[in-house]
Protein backbone atom coordinates (compact mmCIF):
# COMPACT_ATOMS: atom_id res chain seq x y z
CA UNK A 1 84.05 73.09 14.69
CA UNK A 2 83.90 75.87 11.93
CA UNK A 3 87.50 75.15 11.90
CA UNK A 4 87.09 71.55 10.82
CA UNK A 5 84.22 72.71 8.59
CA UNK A 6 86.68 74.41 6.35
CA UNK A 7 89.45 71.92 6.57
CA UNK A 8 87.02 69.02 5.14
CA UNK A 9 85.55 71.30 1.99
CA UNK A 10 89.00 72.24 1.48
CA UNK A 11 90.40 68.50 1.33
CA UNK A 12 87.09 67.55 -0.58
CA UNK A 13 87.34 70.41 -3.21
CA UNK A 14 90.76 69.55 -3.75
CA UNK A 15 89.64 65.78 -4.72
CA UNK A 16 87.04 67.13 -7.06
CA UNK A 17 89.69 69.81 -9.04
CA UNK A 18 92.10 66.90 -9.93
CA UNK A 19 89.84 64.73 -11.79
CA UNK A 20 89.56 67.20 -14.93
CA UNK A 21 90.13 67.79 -17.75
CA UNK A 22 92.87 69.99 -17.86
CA UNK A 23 93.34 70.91 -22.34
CA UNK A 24 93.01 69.27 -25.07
CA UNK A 25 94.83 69.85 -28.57
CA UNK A 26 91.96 70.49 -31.63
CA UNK A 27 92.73 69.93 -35.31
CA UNK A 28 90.39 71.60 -37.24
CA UNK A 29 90.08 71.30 -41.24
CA UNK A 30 88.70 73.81 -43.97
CA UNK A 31 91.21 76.98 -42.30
CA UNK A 32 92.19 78.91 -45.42
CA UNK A 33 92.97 82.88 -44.50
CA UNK A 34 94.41 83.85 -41.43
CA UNK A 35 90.71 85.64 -41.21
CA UNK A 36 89.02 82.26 -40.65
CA UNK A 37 91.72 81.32 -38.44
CA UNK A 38 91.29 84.25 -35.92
CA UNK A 39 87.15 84.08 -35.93
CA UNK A 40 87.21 80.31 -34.96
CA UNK A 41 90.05 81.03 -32.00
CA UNK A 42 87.93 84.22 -31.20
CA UNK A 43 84.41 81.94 -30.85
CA UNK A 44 86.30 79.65 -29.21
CA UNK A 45 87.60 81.46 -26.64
CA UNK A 46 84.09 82.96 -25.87
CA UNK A 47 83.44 79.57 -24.51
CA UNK A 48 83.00 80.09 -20.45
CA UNK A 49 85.26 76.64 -19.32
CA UNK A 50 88.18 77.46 -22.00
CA UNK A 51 90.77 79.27 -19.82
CA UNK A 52 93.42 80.41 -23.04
CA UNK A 53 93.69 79.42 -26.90
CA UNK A 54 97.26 79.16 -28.53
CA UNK A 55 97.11 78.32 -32.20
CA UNK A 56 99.42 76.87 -34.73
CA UNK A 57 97.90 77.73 -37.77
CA UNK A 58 101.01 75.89 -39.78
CA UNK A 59 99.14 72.75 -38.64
CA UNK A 60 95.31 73.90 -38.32
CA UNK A 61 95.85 73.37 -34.25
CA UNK A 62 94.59 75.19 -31.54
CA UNK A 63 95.59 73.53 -28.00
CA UNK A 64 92.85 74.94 -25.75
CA UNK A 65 93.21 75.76 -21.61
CA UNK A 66 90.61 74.78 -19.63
CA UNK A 67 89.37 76.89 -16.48
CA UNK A 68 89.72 75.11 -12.92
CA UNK A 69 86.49 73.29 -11.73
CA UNK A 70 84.36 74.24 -14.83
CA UNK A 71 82.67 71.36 -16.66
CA UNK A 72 84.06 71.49 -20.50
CA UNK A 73 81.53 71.19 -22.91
CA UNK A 74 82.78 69.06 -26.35
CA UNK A 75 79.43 68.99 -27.73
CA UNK A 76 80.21 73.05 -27.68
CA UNK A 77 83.25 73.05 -29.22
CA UNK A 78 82.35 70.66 -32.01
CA UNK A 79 79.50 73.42 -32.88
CA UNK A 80 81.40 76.72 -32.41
CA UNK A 81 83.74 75.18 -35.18
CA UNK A 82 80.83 74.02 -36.92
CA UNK A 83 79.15 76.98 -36.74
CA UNK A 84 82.24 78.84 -38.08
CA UNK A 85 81.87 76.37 -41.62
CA UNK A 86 85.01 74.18 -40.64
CA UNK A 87 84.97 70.78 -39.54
CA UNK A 88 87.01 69.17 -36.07
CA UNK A 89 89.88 66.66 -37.86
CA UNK A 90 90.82 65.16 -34.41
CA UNK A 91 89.86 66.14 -30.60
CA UNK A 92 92.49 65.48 -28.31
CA UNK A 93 91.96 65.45 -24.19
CA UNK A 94 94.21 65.25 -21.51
CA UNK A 95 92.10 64.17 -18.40
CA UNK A 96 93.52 63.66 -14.64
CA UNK A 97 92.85 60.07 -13.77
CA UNK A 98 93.71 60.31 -10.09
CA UNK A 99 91.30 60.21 -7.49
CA UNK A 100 88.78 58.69 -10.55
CA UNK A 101 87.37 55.18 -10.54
CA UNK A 102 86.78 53.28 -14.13
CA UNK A 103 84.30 50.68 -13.66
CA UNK A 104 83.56 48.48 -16.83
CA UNK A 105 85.24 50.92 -19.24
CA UNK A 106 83.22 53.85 -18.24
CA UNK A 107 83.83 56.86 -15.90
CA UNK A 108 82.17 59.94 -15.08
CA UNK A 109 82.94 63.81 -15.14
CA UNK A 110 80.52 66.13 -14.22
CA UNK A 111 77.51 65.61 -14.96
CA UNK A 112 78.65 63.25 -18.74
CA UNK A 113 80.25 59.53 -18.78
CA UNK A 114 82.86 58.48 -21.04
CA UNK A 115 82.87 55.01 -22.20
CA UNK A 116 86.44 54.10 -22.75
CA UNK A 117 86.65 52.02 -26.29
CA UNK A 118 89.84 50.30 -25.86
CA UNK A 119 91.62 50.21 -22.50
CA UNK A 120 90.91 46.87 -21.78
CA UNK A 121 92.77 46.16 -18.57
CA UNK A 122 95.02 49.05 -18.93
CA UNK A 123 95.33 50.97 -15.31
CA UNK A 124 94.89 54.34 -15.62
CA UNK A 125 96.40 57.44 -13.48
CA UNK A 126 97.65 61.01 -13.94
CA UNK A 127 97.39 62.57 -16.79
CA UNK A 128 96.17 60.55 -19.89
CA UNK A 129 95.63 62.00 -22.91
CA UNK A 130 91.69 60.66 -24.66
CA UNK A 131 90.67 61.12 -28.49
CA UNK A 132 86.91 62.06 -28.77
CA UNK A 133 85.71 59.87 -31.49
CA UNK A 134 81.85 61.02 -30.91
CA UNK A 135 80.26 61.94 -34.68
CA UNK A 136 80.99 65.38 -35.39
CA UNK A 137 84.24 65.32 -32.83
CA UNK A 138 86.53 63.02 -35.39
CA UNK A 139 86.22 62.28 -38.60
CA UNK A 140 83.24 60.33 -39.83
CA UNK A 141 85.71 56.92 -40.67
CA UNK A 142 87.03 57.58 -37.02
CA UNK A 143 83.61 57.16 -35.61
CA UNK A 144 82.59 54.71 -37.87
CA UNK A 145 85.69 52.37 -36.75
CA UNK A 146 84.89 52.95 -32.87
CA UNK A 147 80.98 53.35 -32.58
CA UNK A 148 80.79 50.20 -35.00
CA UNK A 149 82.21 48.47 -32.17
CA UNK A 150 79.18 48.60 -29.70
CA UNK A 151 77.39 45.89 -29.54
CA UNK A 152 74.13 47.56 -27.38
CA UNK A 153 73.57 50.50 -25.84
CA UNK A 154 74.33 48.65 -22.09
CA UNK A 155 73.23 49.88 -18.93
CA UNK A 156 71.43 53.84 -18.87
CA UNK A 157 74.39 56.25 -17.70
CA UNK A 158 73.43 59.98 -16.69
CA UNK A 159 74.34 62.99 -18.94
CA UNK A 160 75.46 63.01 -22.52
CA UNK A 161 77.85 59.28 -22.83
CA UNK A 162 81.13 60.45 -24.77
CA UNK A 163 83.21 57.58 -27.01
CA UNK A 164 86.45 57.96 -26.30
CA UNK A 165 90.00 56.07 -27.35
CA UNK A 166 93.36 55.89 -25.52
């Protein structure tokens, strides 16, 4: 019986891990010395879900790792490069779709929903790279174009409700 225990948290843990998101690629503007560069990869990397932080300072990028089975925070990375003075140009995601049911545009992760704002009828599997286009996680035109498009606030959804675009 313990046997069988073991074997269905295994199996069940293993559904959970794949629906993740797994990095994301962050364009940040304002960079101008290598200083500021190396403070905002330091602060984020502090961050307990970010598993590793390779920059590309020729481009203002940082593509961040996230740790297994950790809940990322973007509400946390908008600040820490807020905090730092600089502002995020463009938030890119790559979430694991399998194993995770869309209903009416939205799906959940953790403890947050994401309201997709334009995959009408598109299926979604694997991995599928989302833009964040919350204010303060794109550019304040970005949000403008996306958030402008909701017409009410719909039904109540638990956690914080990220915008996202495909």
């Amino acid at each position: 019986m313990k046997t069988l225990k073991i074997l269905l948290l295994l199996v069940f843990t293993a559904g959970i891990a794949k629906a993740q998101f797994t990095k994301a690629e962050l364009q940040i503007s304002g960079l101008n010395c290598a200083l500021c560069a190396k403070s905002t990869e330091r602060s984020l990397r502090s961050l307990p879900f970010v598993g590793d932080v390779k920059p590309d300072l020729m481009h203002n990028i940082y593509i961040l790792t996230f740790n297994n089975n950790q809940p990322v925070n973007f509400d946390m990375i908008g600040k820490q490069v807020h905090d730092a003075g600089f502002f995020v140009t463009s938030l890119k995601a790559t979430f694991n779709f399998d194993n995770v049911k869309v209903a009416n545009n939205y799906f959940s992760y953790g403890s947050d929903t994401f309201e997709l704002m334009n995959a009408a009828d598109k299926t979604l599997s694997g991995q599928v790279a989302v833009t964040l286009v919350d204010k303060g996680l794109a550019p304040r035109s970005v949000s403008k174009k996306y958030l402008g498009q909701l017409a009410d606030a719909g039904p109540a959804k638990p956690g914080r409700v990220y915008h996202v675009a495909i």
